[in-house]
N, C-alpha and C. Protein backbone atom coordinates (compact mmCIF):
# COMPACT_ATOMS: atom_id res chain seq x y z
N UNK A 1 -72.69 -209.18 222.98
CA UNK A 1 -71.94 -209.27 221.79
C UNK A 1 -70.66 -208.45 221.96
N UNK A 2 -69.37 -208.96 221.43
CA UNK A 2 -68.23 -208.14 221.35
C UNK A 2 -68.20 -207.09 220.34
N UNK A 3 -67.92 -206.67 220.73
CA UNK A 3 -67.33 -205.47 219.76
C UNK A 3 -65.86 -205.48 219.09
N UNK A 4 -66.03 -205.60 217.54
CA UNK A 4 -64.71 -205.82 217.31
C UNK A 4 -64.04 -204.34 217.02
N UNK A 5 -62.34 -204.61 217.04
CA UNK A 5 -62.30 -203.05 217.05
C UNK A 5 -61.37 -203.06 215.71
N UNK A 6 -61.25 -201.95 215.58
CA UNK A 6 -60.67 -202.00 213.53
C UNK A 6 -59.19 -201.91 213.94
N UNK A 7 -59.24 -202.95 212.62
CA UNK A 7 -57.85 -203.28 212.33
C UNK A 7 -56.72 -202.49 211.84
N UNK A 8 -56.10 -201.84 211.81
CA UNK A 8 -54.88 -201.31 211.70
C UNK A 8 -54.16 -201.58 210.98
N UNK A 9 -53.77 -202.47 211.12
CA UNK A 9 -52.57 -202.98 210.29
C UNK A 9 -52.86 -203.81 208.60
N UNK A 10 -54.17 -203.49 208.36
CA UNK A 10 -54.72 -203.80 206.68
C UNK A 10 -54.32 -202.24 206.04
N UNK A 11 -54.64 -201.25 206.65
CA UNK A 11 -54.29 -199.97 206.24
C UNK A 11 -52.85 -199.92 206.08
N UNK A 12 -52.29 -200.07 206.76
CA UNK A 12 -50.59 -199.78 206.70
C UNK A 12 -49.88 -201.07 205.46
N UNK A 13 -50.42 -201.83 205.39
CA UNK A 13 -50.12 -202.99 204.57
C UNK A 13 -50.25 -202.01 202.94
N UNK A 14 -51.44 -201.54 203.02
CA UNK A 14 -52.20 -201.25 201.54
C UNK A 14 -51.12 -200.19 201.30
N UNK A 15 -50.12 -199.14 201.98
CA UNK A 15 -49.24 -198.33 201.83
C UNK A 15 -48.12 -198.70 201.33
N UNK A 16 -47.56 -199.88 201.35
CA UNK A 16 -46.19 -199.98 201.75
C UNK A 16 -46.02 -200.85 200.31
N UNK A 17 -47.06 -201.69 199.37
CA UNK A 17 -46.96 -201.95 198.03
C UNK A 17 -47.08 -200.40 196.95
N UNK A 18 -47.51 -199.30 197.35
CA UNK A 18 -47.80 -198.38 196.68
C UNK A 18 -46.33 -197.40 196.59
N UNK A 19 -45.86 -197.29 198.14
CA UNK A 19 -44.62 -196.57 198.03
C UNK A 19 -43.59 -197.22 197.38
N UNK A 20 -43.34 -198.71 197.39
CA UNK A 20 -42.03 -199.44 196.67
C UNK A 20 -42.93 -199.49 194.84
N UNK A 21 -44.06 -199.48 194.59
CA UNK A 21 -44.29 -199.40 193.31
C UNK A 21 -43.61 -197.80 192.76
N UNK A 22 -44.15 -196.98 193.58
CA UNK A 22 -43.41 -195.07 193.48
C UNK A 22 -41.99 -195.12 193.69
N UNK A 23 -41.14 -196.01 194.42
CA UNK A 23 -39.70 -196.06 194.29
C UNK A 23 -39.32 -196.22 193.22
N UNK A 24 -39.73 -197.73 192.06
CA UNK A 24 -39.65 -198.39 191.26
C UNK A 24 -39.52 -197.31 189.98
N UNK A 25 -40.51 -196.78 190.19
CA UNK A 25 -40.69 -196.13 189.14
C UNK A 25 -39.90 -194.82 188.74
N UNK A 26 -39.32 -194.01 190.34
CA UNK A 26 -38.83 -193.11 190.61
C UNK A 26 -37.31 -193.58 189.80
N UNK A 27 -36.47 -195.13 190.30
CA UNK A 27 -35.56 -195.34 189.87
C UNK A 27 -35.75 -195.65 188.17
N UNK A 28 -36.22 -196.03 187.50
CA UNK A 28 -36.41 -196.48 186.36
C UNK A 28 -36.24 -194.78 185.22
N UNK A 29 -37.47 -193.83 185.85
CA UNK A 29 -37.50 -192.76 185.58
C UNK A 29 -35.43 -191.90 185.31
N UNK A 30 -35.36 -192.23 186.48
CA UNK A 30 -33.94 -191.95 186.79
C UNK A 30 -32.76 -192.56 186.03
N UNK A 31 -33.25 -193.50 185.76
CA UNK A 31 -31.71 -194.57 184.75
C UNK A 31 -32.38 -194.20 183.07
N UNK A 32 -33.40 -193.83 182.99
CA UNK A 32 -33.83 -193.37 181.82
C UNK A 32 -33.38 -191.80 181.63
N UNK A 33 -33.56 -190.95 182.51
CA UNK A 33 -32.82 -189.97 182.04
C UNK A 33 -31.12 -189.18 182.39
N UNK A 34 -30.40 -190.58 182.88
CA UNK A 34 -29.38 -190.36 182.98
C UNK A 34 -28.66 -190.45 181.27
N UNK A 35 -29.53 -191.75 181.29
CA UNK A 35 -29.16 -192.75 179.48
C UNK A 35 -29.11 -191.85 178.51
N UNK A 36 -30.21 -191.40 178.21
CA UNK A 36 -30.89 -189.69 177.75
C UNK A 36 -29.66 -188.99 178.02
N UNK A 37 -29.36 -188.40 179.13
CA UNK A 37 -28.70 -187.40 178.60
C UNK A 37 -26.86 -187.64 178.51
N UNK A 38 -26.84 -189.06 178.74
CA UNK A 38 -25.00 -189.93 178.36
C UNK A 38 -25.18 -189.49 176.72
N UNK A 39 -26.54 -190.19 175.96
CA UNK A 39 -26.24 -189.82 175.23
C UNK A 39 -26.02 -188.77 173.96
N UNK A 40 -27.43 -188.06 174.42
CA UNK A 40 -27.13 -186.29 173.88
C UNK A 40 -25.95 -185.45 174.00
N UNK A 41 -25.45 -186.00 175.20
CA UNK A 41 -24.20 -185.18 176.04
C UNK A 41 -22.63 -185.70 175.32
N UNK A 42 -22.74 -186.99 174.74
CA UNK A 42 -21.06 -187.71 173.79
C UNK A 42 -21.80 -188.28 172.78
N UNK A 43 -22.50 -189.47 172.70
CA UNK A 43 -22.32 -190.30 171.85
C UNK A 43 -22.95 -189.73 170.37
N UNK A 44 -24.40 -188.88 170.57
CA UNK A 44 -25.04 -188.92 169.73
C UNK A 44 -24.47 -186.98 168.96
N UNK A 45 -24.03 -186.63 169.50
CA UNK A 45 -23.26 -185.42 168.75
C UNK A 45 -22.02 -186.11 167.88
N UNK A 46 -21.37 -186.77 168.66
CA UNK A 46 -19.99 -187.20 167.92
C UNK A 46 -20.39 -187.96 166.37
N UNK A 47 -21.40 -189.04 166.91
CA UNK A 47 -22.21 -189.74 165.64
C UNK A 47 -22.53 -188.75 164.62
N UNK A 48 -23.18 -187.71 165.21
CA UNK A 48 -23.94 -186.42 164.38
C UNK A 48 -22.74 -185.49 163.57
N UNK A 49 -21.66 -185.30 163.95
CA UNK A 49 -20.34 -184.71 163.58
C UNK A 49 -19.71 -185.83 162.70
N UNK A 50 -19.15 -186.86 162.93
CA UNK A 50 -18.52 -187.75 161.86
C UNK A 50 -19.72 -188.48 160.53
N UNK A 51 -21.02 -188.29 160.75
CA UNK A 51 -22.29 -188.69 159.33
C UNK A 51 -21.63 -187.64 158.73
N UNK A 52 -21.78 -186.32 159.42
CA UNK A 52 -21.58 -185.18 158.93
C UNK A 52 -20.33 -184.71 157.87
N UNK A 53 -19.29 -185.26 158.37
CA UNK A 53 -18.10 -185.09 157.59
C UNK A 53 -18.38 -186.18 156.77
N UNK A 54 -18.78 -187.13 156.93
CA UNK A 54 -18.52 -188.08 155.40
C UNK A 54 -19.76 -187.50 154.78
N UNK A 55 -20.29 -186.99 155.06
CA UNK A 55 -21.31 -186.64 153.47
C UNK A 55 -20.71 -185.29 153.26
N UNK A 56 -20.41 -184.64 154.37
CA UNK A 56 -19.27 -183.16 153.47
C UNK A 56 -18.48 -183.97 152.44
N UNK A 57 -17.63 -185.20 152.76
CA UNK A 57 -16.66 -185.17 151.52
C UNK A 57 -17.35 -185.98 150.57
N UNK A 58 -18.33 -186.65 150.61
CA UNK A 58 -19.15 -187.00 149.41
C UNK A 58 -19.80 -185.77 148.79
N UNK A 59 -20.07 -184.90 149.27
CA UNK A 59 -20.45 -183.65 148.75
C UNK A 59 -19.41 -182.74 148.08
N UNK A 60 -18.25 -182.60 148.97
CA UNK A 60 -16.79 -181.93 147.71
C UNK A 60 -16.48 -182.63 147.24
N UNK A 61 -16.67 -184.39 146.95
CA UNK A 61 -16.18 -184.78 145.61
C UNK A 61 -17.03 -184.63 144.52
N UNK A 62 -19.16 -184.50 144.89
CA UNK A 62 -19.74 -184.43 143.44
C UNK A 62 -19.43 -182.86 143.01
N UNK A 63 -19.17 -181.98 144.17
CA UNK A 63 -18.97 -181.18 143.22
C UNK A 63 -17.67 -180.64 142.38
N UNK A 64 -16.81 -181.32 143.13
CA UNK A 64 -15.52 -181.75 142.05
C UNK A 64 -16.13 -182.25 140.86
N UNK A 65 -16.63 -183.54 141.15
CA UNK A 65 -16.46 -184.03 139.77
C UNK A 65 -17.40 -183.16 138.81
N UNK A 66 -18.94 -182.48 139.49
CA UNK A 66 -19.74 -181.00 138.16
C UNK A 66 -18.49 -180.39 137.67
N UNK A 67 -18.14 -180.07 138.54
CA UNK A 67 -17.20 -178.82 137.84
C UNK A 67 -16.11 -179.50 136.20
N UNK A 68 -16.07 -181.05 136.93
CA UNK A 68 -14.85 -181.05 136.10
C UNK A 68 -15.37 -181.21 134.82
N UNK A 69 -16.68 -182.13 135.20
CA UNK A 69 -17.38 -182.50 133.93
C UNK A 69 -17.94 -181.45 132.88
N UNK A 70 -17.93 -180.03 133.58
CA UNK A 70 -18.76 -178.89 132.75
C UNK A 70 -17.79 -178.39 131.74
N UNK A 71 -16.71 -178.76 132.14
CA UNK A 71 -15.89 -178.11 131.24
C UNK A 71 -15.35 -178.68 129.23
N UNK A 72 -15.80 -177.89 128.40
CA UNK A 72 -15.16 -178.42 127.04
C UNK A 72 -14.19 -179.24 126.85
N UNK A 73 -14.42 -179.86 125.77
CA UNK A 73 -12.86 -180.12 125.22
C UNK A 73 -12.16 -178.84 124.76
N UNK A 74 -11.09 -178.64 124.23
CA UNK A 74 -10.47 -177.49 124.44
C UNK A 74 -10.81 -177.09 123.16
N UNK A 75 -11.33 -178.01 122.13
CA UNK A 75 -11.53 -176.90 121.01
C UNK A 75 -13.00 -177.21 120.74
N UNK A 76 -13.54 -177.11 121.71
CA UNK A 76 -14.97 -177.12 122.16
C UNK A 76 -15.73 -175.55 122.86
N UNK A 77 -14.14 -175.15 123.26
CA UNK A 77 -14.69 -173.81 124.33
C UNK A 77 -16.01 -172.80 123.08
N UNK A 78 -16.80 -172.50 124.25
CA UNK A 78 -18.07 -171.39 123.61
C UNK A 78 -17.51 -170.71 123.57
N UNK A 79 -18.22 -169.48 122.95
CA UNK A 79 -17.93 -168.43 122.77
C UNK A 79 -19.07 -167.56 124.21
N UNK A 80 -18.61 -166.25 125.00
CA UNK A 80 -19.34 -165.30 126.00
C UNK A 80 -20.91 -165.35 125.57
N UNK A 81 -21.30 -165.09 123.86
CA UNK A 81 -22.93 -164.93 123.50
C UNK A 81 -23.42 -166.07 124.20
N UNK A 82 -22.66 -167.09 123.94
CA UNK A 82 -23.08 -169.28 124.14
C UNK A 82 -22.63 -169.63 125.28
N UNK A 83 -22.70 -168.93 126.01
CA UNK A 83 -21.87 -169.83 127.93
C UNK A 83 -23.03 -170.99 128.20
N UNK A 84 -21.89 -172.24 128.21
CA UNK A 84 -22.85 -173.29 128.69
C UNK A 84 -23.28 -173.44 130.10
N UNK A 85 -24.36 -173.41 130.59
CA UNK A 85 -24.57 -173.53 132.16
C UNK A 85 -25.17 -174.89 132.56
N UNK A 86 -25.13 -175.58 133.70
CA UNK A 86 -24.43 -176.55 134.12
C UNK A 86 -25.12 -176.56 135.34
N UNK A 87 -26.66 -177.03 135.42
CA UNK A 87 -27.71 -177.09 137.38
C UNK A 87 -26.73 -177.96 137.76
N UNK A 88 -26.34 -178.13 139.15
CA UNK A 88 -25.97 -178.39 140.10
C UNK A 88 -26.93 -178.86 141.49
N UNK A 89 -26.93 -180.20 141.81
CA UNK A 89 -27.93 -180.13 143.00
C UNK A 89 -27.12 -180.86 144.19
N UNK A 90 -26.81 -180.17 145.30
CA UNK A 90 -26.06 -180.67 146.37
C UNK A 90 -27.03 -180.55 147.59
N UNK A 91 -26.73 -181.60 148.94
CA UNK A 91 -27.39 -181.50 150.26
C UNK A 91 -27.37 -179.84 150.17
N UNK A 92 -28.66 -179.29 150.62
CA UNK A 92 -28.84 -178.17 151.06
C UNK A 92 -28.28 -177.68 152.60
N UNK A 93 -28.16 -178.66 153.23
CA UNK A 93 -27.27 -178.56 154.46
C UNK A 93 -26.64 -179.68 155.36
N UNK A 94 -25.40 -179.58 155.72
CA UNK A 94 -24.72 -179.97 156.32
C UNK A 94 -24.86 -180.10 158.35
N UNK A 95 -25.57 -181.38 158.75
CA UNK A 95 -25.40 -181.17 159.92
C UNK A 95 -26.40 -179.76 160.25
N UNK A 96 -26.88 -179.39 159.70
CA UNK A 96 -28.77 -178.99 160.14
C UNK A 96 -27.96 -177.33 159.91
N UNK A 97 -26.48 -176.68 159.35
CA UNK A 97 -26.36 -175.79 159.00
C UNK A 97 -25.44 -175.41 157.53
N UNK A 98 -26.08 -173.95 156.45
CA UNK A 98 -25.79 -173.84 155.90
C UNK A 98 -24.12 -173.89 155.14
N UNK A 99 -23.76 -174.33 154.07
CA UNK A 99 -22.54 -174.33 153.67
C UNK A 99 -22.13 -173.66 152.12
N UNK A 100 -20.49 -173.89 151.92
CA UNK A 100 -20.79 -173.58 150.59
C UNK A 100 -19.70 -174.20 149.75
N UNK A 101 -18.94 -173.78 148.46
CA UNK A 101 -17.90 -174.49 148.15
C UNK A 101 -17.38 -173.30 147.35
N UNK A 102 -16.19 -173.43 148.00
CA UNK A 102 -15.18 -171.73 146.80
C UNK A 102 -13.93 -172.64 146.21
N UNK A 103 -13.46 -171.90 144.82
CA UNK A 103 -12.18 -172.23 144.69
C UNK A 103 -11.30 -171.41 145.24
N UNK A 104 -10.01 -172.23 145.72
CA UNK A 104 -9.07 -171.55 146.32
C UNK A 104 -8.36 -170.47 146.17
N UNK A 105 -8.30 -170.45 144.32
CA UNK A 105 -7.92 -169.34 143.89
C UNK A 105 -6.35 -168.93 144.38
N UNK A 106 -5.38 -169.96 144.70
CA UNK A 106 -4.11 -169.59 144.77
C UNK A 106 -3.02 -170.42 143.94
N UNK A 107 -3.64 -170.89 142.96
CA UNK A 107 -3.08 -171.30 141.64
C UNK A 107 -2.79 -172.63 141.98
N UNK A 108 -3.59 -173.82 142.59
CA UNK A 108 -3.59 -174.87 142.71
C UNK A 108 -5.26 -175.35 142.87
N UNK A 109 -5.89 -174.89 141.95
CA UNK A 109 -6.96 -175.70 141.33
C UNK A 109 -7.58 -176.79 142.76
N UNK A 110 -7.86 -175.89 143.54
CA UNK A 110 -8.60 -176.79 144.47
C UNK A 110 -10.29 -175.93 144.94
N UNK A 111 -10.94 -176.85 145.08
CA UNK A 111 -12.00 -176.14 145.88
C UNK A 111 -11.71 -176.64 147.05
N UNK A 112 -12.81 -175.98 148.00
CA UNK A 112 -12.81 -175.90 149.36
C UNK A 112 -14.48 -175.87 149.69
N UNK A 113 -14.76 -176.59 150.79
CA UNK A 113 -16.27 -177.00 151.30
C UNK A 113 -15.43 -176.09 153.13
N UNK A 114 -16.29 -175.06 152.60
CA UNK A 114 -16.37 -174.27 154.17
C UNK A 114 -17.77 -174.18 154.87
N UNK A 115 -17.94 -174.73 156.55
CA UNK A 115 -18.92 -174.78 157.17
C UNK A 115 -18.39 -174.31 158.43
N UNK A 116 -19.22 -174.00 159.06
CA UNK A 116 -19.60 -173.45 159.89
C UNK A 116 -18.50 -174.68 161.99
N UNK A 117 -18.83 -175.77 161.22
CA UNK A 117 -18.10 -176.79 161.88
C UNK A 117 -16.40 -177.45 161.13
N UNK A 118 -15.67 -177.26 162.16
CA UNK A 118 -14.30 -177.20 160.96
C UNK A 118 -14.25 -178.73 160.96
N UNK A 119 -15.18 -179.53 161.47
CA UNK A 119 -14.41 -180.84 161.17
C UNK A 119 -15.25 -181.44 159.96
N UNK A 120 -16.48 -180.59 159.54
CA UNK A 120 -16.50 -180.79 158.43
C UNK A 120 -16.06 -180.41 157.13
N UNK A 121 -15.58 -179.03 157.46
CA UNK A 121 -14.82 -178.57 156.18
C UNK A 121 -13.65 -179.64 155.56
N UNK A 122 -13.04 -179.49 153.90
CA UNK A 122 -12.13 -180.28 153.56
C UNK A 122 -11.65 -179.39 152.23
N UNK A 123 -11.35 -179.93 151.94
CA UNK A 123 -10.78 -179.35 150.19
C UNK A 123 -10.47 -180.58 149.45
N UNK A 124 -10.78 -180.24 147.92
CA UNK A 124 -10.21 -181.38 146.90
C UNK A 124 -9.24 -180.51 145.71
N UNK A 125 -8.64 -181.09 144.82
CA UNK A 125 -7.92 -180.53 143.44
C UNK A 125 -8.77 -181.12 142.88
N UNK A 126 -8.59 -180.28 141.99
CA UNK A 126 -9.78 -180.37 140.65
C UNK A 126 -8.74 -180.85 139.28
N UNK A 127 -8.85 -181.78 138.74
CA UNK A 127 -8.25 -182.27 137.58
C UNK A 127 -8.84 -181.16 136.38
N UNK A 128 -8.36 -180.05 135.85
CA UNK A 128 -8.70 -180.12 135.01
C UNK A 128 -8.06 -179.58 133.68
N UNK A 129 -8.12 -179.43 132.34
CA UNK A 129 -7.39 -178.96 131.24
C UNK A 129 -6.71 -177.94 131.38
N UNK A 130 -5.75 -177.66 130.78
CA UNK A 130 -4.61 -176.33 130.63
C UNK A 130 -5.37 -175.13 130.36
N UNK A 131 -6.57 -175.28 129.46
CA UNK A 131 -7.28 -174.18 128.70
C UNK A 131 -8.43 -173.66 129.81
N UNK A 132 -8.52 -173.99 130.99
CA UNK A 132 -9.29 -173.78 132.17
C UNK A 132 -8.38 -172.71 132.89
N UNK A 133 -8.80 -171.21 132.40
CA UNK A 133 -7.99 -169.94 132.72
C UNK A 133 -8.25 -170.21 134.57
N UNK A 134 -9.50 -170.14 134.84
CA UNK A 134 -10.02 -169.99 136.07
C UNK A 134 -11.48 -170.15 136.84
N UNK A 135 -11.52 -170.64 137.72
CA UNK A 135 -12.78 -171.01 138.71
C UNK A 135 -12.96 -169.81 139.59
N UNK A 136 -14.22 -169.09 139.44
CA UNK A 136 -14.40 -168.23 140.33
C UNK A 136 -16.00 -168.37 141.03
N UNK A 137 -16.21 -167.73 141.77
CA UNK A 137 -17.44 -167.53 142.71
C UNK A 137 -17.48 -168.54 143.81
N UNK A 138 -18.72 -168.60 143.91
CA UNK A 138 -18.99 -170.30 145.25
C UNK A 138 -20.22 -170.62 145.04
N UNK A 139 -20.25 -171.97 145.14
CA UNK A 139 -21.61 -172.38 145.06
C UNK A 139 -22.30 -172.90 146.13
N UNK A 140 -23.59 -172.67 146.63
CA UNK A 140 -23.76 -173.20 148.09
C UNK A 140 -24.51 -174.25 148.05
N UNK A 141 -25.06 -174.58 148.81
CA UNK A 141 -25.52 -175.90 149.32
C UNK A 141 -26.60 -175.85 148.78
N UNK A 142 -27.66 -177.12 148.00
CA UNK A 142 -28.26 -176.85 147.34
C UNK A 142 -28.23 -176.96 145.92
N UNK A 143 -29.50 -175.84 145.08
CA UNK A 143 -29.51 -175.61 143.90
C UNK A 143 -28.20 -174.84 143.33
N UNK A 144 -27.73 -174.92 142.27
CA UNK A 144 -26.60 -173.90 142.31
C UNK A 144 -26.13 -174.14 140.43
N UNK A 145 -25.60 -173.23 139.96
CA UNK A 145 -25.18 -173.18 138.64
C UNK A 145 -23.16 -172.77 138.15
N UNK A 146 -22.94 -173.64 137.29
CA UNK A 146 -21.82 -173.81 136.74
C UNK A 146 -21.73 -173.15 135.76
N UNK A 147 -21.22 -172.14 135.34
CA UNK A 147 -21.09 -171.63 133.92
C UNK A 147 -19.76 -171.67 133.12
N UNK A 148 -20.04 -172.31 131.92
CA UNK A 148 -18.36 -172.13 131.56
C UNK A 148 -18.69 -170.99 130.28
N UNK A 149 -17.78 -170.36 129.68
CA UNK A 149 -17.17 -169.12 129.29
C UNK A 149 -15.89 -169.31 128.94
N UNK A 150 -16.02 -168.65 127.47
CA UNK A 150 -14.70 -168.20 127.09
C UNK A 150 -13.99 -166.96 127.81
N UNK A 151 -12.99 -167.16 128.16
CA UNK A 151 -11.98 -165.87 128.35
C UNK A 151 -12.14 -164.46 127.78
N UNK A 152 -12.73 -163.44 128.00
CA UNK A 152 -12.33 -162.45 127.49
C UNK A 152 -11.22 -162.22 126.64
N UNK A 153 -9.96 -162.83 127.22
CA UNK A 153 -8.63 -162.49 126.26
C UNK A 153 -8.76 -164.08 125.08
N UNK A 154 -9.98 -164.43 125.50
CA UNK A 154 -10.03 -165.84 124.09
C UNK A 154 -9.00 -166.88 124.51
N UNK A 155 -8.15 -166.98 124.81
CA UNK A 155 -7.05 -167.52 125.33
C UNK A 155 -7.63 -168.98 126.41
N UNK A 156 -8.85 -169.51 126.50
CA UNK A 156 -8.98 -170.63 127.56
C UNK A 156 -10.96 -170.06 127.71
N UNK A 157 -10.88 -170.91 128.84
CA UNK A 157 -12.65 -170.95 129.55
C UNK A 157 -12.42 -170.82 131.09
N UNK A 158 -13.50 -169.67 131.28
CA UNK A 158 -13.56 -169.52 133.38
C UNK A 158 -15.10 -170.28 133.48
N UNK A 159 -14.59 -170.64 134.64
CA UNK A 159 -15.90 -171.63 135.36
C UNK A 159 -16.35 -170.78 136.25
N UNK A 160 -17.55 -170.38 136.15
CA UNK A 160 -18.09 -169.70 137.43
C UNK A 160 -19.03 -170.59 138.07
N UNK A 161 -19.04 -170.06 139.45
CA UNK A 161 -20.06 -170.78 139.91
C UNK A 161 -21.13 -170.03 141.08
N UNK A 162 -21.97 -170.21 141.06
CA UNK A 162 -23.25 -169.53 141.33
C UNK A 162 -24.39 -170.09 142.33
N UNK A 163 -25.00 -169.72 142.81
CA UNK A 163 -26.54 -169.84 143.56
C UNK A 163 -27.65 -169.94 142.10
N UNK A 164 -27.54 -169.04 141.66
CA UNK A 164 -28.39 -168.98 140.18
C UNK A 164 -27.24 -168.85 139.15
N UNK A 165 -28.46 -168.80 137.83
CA UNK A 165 -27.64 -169.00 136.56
C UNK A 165 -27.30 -167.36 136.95
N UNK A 166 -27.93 -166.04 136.59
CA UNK A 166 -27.22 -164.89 136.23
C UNK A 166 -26.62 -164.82 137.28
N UNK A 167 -26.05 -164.93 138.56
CA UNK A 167 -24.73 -164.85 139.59
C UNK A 167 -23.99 -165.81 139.23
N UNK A 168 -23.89 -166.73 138.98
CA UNK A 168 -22.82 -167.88 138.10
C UNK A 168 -22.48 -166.70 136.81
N UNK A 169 -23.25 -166.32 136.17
CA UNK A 169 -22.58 -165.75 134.66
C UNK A 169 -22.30 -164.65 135.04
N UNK A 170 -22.22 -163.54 135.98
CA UNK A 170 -21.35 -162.50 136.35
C UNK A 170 -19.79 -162.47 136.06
């Protein structure tokens, strides 16, 4: 009887589908985390920065328009005992960090939305009555309170604005 002798070349066969399946996969792996990081690295920050600014300025216009709306008719103004206060509810944050909104306070009736990223910051003017002495404090992102108030000198109404009602009525 012959003796057969082992084959060789079934072994080397069974290798050579396993290494081009491990190439395959090696490249695939590879165009997946190039993609990954094209787009963490431009597309998906820039996306993340411009959502960001349009809901900043949808956000300084509602709170333009609280503010404008809190305010009396002019022979409506309270009296300091009667300050009307005025909840406020804005995105608590901007682009995954805190913000806030101040008036400008240089005699052009504007607020200002300051963050942390300048391309979301903006400013608006605030339309509002002659008898509106002044806007003071800031209100941040979030819960936040409007207080209007007569003038000490009686003469008009200040708008404060606040995190809470008693820091709004300071």
């Amino acid at each position: 009887m012959a003796s057969r002798g082992i084959d060789r070349r079934g072994d080397e066969r069974a290798t050579t589908p396993m290494i081009a399946k491990s190439l395959e996969a090696a490249v695939i792996i590879l165009f997946i985390g190039v993609a990954t990081s094209g787009l963490y690295a431009g597309v998906i920050p820039e996306y993340r920065s411009l959502t960001a600014a349009e809901v900043g300025d949808r956000t300084l216009a509602a709170a333009g328009h609280e503010i404008e709306a809190a305010v009396p008719p002019e022979g409506g103004a309270t009296t300091i005992e009667q300050e009307a206060a005025h909840r406020v509810s804005l995105p608590t944050t901007l682009r995954a960090e805190p913000y806030h909104i101040v008036p400008t306070n240089d005699g052009t009736r504007r607020i200002e939305l300051r963050h942390p990223h300048r391309s979301i910051e903006g400013s608006r003017t605030l339309v509002l009555p002659d008898h509106v002495v002044a806007v003071r404090g800031e209100l941040p992102g979030g819960e936040g309170w409007i207080v209007v108030r007569t003038a000490p000198e009686g003469d008009g109404v200040i708008i404060s604005l606040g995190g809470d009602r008693e820091e709004a009525a300071e």
